[in-house]
PDB file of N, CA and C in Angstrom:
ATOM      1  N   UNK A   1     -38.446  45.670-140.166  1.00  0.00           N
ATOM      2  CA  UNK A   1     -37.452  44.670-140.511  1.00  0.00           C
ATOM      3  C   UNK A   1     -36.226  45.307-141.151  1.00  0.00           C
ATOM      4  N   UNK A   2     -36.541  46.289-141.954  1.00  0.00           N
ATOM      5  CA  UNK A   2     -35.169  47.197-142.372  1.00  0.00           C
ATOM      6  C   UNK A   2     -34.651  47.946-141.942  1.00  0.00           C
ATOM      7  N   UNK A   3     -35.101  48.630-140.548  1.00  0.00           N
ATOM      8  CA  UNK A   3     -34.405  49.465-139.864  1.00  0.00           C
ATOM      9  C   UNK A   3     -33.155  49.122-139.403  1.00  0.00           C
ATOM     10  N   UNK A   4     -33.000  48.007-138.797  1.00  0.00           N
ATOM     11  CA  UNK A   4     -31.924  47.434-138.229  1.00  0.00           C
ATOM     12  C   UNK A   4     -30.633  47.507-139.212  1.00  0.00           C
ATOM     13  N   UNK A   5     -31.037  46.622-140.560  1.00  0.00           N
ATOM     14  CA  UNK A   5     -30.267  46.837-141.373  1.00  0.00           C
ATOM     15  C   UNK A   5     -29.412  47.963-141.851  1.00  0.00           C
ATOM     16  N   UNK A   6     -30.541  48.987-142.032  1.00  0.00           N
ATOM     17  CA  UNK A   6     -30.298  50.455-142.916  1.00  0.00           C
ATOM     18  C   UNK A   6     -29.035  51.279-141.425  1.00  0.00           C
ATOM     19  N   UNK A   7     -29.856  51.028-140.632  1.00  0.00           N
ATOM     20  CA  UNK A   7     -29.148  51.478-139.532  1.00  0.00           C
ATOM     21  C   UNK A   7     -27.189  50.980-139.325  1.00  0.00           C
ATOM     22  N   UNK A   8     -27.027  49.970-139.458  1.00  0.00           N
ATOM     23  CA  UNK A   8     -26.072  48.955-139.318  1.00  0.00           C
ATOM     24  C   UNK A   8     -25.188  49.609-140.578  1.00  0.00           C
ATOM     25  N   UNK A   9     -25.552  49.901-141.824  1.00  0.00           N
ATOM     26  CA  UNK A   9     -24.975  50.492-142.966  1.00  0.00           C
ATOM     27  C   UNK A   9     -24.659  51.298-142.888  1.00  0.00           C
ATOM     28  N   UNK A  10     -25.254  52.388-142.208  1.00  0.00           N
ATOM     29  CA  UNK A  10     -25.366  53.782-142.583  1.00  0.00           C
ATOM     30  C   UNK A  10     -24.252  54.052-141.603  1.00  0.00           C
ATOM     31  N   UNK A  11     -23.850  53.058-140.474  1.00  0.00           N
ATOM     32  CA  UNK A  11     -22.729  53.380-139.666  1.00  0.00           C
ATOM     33  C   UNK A  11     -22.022  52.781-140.262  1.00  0.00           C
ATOM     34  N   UNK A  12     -21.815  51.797-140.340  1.00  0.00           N
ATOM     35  CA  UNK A  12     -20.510  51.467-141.426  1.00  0.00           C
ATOM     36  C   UNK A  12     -19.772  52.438-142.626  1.00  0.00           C
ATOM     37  N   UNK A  13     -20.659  53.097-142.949  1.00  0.00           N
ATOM     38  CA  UNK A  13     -19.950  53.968-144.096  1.00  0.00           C
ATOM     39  C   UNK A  13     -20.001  55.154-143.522  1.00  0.00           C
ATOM     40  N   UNK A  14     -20.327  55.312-142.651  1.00  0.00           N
ATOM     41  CA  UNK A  14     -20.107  57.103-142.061  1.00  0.00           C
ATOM     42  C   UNK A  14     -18.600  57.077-141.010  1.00  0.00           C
ATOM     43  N   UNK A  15     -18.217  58.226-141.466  1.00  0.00           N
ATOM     44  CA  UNK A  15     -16.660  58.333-140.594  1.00  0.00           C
ATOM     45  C   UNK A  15     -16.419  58.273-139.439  1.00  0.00           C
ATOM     46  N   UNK A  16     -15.342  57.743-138.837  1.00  0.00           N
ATOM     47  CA  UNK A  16     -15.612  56.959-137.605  1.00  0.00           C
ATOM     48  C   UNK A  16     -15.745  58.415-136.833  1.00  0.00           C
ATOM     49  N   UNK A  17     -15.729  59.356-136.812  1.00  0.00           N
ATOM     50  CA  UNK A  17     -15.819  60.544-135.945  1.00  0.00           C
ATOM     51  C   UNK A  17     -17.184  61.407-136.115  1.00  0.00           C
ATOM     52  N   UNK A  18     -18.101  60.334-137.534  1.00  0.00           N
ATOM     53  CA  UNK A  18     -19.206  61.187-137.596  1.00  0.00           C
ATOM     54  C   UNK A  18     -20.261  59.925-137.253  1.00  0.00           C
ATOM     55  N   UNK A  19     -20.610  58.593-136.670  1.00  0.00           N
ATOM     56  CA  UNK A  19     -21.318  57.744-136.120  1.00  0.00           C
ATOM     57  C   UNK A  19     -22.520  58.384-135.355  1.00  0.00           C
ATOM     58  N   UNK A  20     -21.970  58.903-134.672  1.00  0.00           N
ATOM     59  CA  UNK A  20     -23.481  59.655-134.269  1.00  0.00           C
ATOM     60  C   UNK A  20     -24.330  60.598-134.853  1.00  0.00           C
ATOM     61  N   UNK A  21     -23.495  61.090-135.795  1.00  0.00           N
ATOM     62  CA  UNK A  21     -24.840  61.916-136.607  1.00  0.00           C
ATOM     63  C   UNK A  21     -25.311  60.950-137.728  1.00  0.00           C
ATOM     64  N   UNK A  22     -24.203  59.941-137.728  1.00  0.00           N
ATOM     65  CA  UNK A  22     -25.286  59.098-138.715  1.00  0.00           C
ATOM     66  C   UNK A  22     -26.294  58.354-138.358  1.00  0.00           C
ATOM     67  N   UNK A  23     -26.602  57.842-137.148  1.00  0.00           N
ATOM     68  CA  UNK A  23     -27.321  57.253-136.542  1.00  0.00           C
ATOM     69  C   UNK A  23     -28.557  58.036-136.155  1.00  0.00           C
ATOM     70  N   UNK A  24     -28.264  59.346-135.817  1.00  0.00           N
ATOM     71  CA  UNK A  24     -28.950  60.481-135.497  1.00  0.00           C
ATOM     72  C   UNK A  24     -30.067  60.848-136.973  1.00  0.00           C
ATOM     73  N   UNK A  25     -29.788  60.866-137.881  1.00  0.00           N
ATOM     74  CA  UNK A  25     -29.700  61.591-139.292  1.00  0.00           C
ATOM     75  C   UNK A  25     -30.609  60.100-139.424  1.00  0.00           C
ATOM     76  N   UNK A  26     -30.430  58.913-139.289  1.00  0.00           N
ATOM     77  CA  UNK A  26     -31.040  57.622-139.855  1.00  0.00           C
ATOM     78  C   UNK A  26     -32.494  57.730-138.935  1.00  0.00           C
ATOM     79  N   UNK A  27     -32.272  57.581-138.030  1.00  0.00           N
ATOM     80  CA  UNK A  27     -33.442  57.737-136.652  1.00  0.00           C
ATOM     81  C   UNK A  27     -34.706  59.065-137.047  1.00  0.00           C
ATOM     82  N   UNK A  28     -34.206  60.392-137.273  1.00  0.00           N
ATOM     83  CA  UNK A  28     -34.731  61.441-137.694  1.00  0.00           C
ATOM     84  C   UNK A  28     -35.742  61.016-139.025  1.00  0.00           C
ATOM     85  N   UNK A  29     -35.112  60.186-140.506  1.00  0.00           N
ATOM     86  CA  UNK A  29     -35.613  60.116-141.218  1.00  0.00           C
ATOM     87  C   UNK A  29     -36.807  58.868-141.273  1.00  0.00           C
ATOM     88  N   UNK A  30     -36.084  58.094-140.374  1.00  0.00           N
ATOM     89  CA  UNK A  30     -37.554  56.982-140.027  1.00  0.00           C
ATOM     90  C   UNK A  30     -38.819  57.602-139.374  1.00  0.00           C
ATOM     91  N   UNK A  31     -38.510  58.244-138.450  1.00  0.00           N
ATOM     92  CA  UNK A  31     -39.764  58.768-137.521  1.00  0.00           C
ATOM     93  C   UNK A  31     -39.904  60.080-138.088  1.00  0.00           C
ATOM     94  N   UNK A  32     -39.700  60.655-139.419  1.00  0.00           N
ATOM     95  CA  UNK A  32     -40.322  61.753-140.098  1.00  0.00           C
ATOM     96  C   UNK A  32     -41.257  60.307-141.333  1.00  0.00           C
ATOM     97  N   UNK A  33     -40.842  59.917-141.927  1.00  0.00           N
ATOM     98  CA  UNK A  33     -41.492  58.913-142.987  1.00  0.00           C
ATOM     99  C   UNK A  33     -42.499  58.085-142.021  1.00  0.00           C
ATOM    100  N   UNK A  34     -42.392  57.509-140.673  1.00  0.00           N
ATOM    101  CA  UNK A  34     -43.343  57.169-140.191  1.00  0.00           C
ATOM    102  C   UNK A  34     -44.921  58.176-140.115  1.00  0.00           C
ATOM    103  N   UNK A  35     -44.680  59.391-139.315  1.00  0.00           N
ATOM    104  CA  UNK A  35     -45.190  60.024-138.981  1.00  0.00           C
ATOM    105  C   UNK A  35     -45.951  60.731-140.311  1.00  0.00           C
ATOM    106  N   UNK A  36     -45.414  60.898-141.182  1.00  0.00           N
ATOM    107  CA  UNK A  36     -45.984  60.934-142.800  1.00  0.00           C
ATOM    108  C   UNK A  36     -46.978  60.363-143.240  1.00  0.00           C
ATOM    109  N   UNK A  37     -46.729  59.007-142.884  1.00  0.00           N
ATOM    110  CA  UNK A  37     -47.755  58.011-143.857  1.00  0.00           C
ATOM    111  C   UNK A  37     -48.648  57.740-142.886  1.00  0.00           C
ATOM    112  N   UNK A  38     -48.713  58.158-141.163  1.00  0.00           N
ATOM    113  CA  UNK A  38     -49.920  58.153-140.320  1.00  0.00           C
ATOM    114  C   UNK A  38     -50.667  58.700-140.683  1.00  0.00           C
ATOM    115  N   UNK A  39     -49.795  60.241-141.145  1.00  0.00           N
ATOM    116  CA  UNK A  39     -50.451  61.472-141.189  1.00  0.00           C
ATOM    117  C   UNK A  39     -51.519  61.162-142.477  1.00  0.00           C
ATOM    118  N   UNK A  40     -51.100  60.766-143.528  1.00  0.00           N
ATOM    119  CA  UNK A  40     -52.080  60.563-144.543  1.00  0.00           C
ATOM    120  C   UNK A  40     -53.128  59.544-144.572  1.00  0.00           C
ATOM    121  N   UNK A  41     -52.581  58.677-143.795  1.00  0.00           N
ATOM    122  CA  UNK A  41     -53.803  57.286-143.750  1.00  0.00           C
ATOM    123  C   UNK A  41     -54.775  57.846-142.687  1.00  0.00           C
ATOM    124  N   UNK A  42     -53.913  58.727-141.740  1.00  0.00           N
ATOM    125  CA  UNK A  42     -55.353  59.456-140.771  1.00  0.00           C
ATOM    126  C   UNK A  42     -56.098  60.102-141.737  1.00  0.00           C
ATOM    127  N   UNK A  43     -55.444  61.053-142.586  1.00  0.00           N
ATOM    128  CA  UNK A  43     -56.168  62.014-142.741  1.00  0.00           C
ATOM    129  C   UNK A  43     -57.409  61.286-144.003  1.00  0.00           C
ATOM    130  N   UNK A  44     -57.196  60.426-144.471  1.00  0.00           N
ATOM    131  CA  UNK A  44     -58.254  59.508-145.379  1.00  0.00           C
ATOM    132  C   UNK A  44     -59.059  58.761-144.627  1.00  0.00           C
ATOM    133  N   UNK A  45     -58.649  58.230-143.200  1.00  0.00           N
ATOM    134  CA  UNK A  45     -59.506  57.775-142.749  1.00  0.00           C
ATOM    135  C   UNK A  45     -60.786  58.664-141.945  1.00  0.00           C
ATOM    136  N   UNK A  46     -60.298  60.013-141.645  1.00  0.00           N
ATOM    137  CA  UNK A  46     -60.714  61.180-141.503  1.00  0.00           C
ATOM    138  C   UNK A  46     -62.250  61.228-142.011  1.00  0.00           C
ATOM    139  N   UNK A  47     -61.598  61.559-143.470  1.00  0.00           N
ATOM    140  CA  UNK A  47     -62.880  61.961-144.696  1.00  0.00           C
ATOM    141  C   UNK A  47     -63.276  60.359-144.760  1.00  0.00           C
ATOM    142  N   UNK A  48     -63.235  59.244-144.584  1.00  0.00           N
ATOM    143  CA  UNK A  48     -64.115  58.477-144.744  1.00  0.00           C
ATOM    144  C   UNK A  48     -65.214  58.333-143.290  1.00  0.00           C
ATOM    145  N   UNK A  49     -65.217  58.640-142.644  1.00  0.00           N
ATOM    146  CA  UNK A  49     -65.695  58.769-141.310  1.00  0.00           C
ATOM    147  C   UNK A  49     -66.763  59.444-141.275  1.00  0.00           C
ATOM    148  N   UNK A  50     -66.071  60.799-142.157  1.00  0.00           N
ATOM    149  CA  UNK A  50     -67.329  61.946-141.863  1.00  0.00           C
ATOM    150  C   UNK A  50     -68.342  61.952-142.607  1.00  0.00           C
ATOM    151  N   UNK A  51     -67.450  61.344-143.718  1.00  0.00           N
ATOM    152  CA  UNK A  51     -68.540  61.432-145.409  1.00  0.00           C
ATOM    153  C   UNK A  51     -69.769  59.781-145.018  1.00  0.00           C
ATOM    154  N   UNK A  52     -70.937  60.050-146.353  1.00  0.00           N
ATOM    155  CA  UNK A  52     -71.592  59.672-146.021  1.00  0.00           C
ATOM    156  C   UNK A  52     -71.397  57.790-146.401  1.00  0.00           C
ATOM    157  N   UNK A  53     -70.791  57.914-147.265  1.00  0.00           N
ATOM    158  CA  UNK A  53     -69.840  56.585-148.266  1.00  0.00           C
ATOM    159  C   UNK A  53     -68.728  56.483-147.479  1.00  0.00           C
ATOM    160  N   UNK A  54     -68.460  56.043-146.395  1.00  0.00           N
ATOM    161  CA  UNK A  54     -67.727  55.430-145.405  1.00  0.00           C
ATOM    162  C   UNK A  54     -66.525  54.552-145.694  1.00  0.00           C
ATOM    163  N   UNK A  55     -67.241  53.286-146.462  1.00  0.00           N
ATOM    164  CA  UNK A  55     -66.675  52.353-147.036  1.00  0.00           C
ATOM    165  C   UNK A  55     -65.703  52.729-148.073  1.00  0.00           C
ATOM    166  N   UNK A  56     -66.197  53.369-148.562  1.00  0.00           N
ATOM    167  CA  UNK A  56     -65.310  53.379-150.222  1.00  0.00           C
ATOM    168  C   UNK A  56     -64.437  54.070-150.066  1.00  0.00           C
ATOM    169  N   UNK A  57     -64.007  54.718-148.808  1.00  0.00           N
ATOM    170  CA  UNK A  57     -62.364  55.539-148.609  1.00  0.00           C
ATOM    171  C   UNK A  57     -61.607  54.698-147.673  1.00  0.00           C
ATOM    172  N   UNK A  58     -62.223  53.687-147.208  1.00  0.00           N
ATOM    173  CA  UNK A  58     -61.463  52.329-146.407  1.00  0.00           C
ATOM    174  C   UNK A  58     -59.744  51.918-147.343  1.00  0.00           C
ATOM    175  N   UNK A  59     -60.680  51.702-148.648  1.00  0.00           N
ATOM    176  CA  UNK A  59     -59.366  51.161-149.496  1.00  0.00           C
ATOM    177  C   UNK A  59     -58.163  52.164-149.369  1.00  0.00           C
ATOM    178  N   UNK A  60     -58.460  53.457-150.269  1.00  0.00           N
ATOM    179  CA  UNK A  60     -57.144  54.295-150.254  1.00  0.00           C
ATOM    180  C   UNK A  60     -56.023  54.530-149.141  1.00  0.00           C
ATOM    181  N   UNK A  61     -57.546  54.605-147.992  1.00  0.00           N
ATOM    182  CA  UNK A  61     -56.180  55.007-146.363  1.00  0.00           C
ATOM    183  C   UNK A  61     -55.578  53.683-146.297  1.00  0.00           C
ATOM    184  N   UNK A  62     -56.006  52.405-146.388  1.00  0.00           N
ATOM    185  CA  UNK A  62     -55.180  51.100-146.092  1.00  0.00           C
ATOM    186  C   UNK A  62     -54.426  50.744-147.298  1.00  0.00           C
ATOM    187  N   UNK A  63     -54.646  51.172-148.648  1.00  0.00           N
ATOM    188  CA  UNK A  63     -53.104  51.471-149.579  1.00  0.00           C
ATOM    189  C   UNK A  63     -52.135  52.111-149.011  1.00  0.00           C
ATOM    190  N   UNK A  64     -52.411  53.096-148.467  1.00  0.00           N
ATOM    191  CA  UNK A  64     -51.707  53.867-147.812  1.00  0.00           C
ATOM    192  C   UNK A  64     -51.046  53.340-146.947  1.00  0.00           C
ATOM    193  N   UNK A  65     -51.069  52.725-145.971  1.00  0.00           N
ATOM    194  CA  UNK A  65     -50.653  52.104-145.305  1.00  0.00           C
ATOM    195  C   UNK A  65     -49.797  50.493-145.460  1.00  0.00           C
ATOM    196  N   UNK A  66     -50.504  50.118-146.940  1.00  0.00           N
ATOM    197  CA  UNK A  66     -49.943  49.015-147.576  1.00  0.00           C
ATOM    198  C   UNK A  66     -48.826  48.912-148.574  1.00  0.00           C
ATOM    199  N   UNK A  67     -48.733  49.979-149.268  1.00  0.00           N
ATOM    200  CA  UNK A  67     -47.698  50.291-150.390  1.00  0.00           C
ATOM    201  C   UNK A  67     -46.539  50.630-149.915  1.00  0.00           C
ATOM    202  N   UNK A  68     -46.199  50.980-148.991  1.00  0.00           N
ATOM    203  CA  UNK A  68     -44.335  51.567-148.732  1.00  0.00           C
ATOM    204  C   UNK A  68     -44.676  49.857-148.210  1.00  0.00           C
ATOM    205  N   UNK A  69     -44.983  49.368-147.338  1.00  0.00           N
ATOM    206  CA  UNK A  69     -44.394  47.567-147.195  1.00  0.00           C
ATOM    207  C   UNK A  69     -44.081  47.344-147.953  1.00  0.00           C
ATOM    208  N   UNK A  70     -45.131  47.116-149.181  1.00  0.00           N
ATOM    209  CA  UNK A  70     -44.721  46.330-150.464  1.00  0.00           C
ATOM    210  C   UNK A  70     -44.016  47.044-151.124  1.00  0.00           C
ATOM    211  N   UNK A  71     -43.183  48.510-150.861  1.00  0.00           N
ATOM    212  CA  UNK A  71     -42.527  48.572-151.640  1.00  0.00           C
ATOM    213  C   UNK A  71     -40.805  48.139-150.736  1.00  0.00           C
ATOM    214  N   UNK A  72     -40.987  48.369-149.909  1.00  0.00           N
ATOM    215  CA  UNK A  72     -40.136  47.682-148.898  1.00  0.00           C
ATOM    216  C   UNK A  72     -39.514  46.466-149.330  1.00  0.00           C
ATOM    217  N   UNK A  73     -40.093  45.839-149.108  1.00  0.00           N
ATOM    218  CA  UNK A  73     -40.369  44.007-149.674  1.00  0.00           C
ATOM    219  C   UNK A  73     -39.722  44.018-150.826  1.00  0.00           C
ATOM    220  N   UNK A  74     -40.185  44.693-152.066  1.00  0.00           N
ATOM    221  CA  UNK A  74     -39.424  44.770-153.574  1.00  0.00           C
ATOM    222  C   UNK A  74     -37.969  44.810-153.079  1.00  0.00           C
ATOM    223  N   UNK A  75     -38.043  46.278-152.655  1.00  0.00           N
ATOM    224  CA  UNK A  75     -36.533  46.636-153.031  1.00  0.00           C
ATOM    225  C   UNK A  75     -35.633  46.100-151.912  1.00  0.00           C
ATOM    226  N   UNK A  76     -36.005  45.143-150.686  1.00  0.00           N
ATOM    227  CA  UNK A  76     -35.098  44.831-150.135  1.00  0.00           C
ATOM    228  C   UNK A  76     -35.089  42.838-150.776  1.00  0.00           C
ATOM    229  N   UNK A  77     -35.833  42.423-151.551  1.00  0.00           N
ATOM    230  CA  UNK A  77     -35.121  41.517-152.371  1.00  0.00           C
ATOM    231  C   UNK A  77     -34.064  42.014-153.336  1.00  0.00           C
ATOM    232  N   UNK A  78     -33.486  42.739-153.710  1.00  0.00           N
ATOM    233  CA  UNK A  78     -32.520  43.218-154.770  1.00  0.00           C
ATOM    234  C   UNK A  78     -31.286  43.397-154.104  1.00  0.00           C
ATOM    235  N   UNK A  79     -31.207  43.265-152.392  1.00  0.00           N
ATOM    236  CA  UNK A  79     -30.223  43.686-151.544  1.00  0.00           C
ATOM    237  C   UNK A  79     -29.152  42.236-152.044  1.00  0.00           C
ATOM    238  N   UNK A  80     -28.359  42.295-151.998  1.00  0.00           N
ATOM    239  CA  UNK A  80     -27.155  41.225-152.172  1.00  0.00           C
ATOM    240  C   UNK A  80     -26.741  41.590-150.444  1.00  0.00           C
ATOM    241  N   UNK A  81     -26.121  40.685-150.046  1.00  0.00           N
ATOM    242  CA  UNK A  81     -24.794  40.234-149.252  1.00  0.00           C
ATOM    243  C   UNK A  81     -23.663  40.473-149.635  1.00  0.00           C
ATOM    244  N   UNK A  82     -22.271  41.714-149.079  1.00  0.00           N
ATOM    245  CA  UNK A  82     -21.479  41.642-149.392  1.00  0.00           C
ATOM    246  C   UNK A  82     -20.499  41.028-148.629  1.00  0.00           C
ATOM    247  N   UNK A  83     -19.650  40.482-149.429  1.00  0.00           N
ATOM    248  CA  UNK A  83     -18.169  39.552-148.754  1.00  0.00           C
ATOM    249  C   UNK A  83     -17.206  40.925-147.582  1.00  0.00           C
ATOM    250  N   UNK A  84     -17.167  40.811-146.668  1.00  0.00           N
ATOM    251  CA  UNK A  84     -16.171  41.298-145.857  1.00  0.00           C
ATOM    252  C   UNK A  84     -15.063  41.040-146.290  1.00  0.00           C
ATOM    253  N   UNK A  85     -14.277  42.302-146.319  1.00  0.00           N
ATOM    254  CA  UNK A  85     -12.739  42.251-146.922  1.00  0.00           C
ATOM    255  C   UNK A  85     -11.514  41.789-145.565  1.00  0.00           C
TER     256      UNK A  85
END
């Protein structure tokens, strides 16, 4: 839901001759932070798999997977609307 947004900004304030690396530079940092938090919720779901207590590493990998939303969610209520000049 915030990509669109963040995306839409990040060209707006980048110089009209540098748009594509900002878009470039925005794209890069989503699908590195995606690929991050796979990487860790795999790797917990990993060790809960192998180990013999299965269950009880369920929670952490799906925090994992639950906490950047909710932190998402926080900080994009604090976003205001600005007036176009």
């Amino acid at each position: 839901m915030t990509a669109p947004t963040l995306t839409v900004l990040s060209l707006a304030h980048a110089p009209s001759g540098r748009t594509g690396y900002a878009g470039s530079a925005m794209q890069t940092s989503q699908n590195l932070g995606q690929i991050g938090i796979l990487a860790l919720a795999s790797a917990l779901l990993g060790t809960a798999v192998s180990s013999a207590a299965s269950t009880e590493r369920f929670g952490p990998a799906l925090g994992v997977l639950v906490v950047p939303s909710l932190l998402i969610v926080t900080f994009a209520a604090r976003a205001r609307p600005t007036r176009a000049s």
